[in-house]
N, C-alpha and C. Protein backbone atom coordinates (compact mmCIF):
# COMPACT_ATOMS: atom_id res chain seq x y z
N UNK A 1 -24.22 -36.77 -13.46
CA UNK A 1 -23.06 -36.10 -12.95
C UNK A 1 -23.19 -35.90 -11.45
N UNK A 2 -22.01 -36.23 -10.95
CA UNK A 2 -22.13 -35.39 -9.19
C UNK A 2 -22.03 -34.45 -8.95
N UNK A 3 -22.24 -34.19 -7.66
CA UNK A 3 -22.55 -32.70 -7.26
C UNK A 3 -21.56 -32.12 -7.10
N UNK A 4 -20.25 -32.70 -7.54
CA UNK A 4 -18.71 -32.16 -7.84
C UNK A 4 -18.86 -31.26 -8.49
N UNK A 5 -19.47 -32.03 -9.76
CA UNK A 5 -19.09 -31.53 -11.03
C UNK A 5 -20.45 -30.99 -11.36
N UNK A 6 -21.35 -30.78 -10.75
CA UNK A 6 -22.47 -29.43 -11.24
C UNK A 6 -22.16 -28.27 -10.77
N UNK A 7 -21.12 -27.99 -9.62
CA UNK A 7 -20.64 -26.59 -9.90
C UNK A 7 -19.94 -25.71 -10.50
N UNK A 8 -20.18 -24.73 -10.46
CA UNK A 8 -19.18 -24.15 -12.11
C UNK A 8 -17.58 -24.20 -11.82
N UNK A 9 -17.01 -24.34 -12.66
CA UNK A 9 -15.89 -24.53 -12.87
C UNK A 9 -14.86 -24.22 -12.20
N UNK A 10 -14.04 -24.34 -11.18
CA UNK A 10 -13.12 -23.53 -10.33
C UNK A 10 -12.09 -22.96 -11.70
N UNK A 11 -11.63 -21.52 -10.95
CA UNK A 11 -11.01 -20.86 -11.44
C UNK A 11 -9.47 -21.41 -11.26
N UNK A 12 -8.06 -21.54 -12.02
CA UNK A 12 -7.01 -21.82 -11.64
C UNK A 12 -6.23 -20.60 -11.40
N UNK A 13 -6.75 -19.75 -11.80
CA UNK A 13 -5.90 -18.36 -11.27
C UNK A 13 -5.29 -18.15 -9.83
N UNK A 14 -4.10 -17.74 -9.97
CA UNK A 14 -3.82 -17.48 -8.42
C UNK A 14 -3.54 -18.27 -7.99
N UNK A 15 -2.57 -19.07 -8.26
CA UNK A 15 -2.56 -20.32 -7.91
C UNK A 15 -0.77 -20.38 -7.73
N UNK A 16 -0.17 -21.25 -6.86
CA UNK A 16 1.33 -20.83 -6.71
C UNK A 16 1.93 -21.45 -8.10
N UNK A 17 3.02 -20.28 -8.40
CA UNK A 17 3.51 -20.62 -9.52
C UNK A 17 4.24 -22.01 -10.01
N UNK A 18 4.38 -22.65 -8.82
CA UNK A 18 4.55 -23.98 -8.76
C UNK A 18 3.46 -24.98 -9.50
N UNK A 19 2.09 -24.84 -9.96
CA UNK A 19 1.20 -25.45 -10.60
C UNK A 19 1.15 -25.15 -12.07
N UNK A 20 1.96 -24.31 -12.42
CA UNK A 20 2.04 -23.91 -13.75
C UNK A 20 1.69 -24.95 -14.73
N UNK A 21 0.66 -25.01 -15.68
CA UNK A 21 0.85 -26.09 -16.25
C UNK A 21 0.11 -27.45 -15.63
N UNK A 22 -0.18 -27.47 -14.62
CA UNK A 22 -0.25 -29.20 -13.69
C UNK A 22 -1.91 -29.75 -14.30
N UNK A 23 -2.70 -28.78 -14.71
CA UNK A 23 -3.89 -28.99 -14.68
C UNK A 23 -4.23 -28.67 -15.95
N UNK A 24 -4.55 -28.61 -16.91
CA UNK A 24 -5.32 -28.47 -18.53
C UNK A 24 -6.14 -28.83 -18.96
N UNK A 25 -7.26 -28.25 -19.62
CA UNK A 25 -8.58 -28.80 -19.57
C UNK A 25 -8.21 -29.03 -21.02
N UNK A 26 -8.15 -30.08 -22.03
CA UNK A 26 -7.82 -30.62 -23.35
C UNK A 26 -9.72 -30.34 -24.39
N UNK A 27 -10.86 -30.68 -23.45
CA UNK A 27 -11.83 -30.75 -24.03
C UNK A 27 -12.87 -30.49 -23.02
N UNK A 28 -14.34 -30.32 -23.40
CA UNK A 28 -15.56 -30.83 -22.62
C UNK A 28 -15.10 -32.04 -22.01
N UNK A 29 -15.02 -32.04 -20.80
CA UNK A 29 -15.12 -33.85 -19.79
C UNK A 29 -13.67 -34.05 -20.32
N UNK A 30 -12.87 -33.45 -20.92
CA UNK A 30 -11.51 -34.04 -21.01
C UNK A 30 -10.40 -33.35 -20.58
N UNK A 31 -9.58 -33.48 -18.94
CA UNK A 31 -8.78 -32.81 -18.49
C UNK A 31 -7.51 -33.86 -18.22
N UNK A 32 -6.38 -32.86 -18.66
CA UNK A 32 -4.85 -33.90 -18.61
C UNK A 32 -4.37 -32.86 -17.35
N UNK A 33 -3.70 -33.86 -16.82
CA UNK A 33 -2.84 -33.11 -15.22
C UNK A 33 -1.40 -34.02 -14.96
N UNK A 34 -0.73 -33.57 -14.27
CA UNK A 34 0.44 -34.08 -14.52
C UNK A 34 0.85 -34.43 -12.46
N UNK A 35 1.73 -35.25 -12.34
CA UNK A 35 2.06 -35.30 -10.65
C UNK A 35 3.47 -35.06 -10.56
N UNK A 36 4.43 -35.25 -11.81
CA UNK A 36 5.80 -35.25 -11.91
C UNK A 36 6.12 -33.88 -12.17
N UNK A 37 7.39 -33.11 -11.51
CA UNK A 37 7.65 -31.93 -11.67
C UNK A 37 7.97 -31.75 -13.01
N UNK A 38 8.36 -32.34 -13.97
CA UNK A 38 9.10 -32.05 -15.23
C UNK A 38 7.53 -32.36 -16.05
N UNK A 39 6.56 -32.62 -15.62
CA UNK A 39 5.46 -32.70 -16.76
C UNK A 39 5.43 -33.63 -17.89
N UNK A 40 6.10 -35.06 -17.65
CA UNK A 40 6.54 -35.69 -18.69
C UNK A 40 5.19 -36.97 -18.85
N UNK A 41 4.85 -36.92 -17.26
CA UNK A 41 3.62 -38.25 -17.43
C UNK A 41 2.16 -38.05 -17.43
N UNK A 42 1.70 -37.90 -18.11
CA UNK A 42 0.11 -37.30 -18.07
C UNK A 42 -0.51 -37.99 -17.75
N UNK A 43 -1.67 -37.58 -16.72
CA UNK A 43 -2.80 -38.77 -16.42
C UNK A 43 -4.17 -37.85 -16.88
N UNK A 44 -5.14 -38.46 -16.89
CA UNK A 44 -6.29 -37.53 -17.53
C UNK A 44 -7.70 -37.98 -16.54
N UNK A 45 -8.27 -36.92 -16.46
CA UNK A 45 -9.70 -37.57 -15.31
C UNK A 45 -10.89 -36.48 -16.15
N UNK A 46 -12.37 -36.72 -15.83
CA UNK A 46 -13.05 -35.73 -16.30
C UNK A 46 -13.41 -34.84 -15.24
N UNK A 47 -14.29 -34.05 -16.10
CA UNK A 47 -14.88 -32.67 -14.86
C UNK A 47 -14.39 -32.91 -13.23
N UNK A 48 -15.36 -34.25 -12.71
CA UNK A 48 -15.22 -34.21 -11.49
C UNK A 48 -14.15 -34.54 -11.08
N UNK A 49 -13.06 -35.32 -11.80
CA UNK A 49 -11.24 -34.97 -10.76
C UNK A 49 -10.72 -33.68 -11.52
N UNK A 50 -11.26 -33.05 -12.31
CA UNK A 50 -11.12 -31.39 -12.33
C UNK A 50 -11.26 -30.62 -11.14
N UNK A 51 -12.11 -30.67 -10.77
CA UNK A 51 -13.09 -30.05 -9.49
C UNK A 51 -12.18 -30.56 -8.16
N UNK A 52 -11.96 -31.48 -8.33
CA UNK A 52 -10.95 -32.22 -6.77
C UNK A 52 -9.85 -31.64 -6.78
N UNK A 53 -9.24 -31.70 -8.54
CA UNK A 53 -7.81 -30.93 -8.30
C UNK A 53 -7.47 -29.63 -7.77
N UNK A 54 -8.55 -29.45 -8.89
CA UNK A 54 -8.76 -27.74 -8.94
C UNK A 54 -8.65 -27.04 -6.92
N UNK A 55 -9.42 -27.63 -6.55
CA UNK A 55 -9.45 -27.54 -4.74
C UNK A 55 -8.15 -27.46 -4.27
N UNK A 56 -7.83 -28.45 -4.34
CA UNK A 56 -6.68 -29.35 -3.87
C UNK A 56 -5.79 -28.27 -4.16
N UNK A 57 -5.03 -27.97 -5.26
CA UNK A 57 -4.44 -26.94 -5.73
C UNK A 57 -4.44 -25.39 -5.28
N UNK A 58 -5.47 -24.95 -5.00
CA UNK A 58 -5.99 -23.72 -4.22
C UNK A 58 -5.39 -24.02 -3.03
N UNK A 59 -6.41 -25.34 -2.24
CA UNK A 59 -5.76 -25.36 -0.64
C UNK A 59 -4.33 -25.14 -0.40
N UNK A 60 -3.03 -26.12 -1.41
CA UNK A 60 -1.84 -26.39 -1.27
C UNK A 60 -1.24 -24.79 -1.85
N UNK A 61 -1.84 -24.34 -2.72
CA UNK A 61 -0.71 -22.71 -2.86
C UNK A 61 -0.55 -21.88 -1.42
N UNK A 62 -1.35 -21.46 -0.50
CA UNK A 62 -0.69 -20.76 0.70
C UNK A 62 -0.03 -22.07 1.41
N UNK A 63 -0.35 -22.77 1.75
CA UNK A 63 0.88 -23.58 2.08
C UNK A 63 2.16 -23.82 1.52
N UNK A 64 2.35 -23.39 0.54
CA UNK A 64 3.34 -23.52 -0.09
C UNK A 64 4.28 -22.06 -0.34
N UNK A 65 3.54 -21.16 -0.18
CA UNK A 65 4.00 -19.75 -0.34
C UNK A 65 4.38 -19.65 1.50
N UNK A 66 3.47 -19.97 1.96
CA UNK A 66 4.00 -19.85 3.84
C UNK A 66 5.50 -20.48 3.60
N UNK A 67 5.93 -21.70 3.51
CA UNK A 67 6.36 -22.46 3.84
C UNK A 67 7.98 -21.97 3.06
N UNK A 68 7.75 -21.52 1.93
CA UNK A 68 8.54 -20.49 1.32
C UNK A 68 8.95 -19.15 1.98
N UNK A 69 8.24 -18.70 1.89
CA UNK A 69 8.80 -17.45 2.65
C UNK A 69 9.64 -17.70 4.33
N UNK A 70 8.54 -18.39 4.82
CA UNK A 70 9.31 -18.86 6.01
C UNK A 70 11.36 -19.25 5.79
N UNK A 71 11.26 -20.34 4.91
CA UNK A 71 12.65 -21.00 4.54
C UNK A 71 13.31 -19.76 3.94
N UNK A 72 12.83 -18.80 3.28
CA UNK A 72 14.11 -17.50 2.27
C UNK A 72 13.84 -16.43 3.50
N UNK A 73 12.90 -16.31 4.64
CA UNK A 73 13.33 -15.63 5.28
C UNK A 73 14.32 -15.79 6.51
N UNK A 74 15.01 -17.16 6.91
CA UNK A 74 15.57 -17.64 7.69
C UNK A 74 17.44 -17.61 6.99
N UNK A 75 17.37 -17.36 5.83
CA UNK A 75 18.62 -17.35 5.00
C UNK A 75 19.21 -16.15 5.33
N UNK A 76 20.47 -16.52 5.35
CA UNK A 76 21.63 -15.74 5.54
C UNK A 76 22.09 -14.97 4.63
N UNK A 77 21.98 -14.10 4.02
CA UNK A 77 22.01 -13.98 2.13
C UNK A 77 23.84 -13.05 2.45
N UNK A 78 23.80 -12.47 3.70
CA UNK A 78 25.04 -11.13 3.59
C UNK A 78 26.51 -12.12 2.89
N UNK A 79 26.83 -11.20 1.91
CA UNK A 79 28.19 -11.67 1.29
C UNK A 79 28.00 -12.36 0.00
N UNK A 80 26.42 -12.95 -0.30
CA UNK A 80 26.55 -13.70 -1.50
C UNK A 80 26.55 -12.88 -3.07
């Protein structure tokens, strides 16, 4: 195994609610993840593209919550 995947497990918690779902660990060494918003195409990798996603996913939630708030705080909401 690599040195990916000898560390313990990243946590998915906390994660923007936008990942809901994207990542599932099915078994030992057996994880399904999805790239399409509707969750319809599954691709599957073990531990160590667990560990990549898992990152990846962490890094991209404050970017994604910035980038949000930024856009609903620039809205005009009076009258709707």
């Amino acid at each position: 195994m690599s040195g990916v995947a000898a560390a313990a497990a990243p946590d998915l918690e906390g994660l923007d609610p936008v990942f809901a779902g994207v990542v599932v660990r099915r078994a030992a060494d057996q994880v399904e993840f999805f790239q399409d918003r509707n969750k319809r195409w599954a691709f599957h990798c073990t531990d160590v593209g667990y560990h990549l996603l898992a990152r990846l996913l962490h890094a991209a939630s404050p970017v994604l919550g910035r980038g949000l708030h930024s856009s609903t705080s620039q809205l005009n909401l009076s009258g709707v």
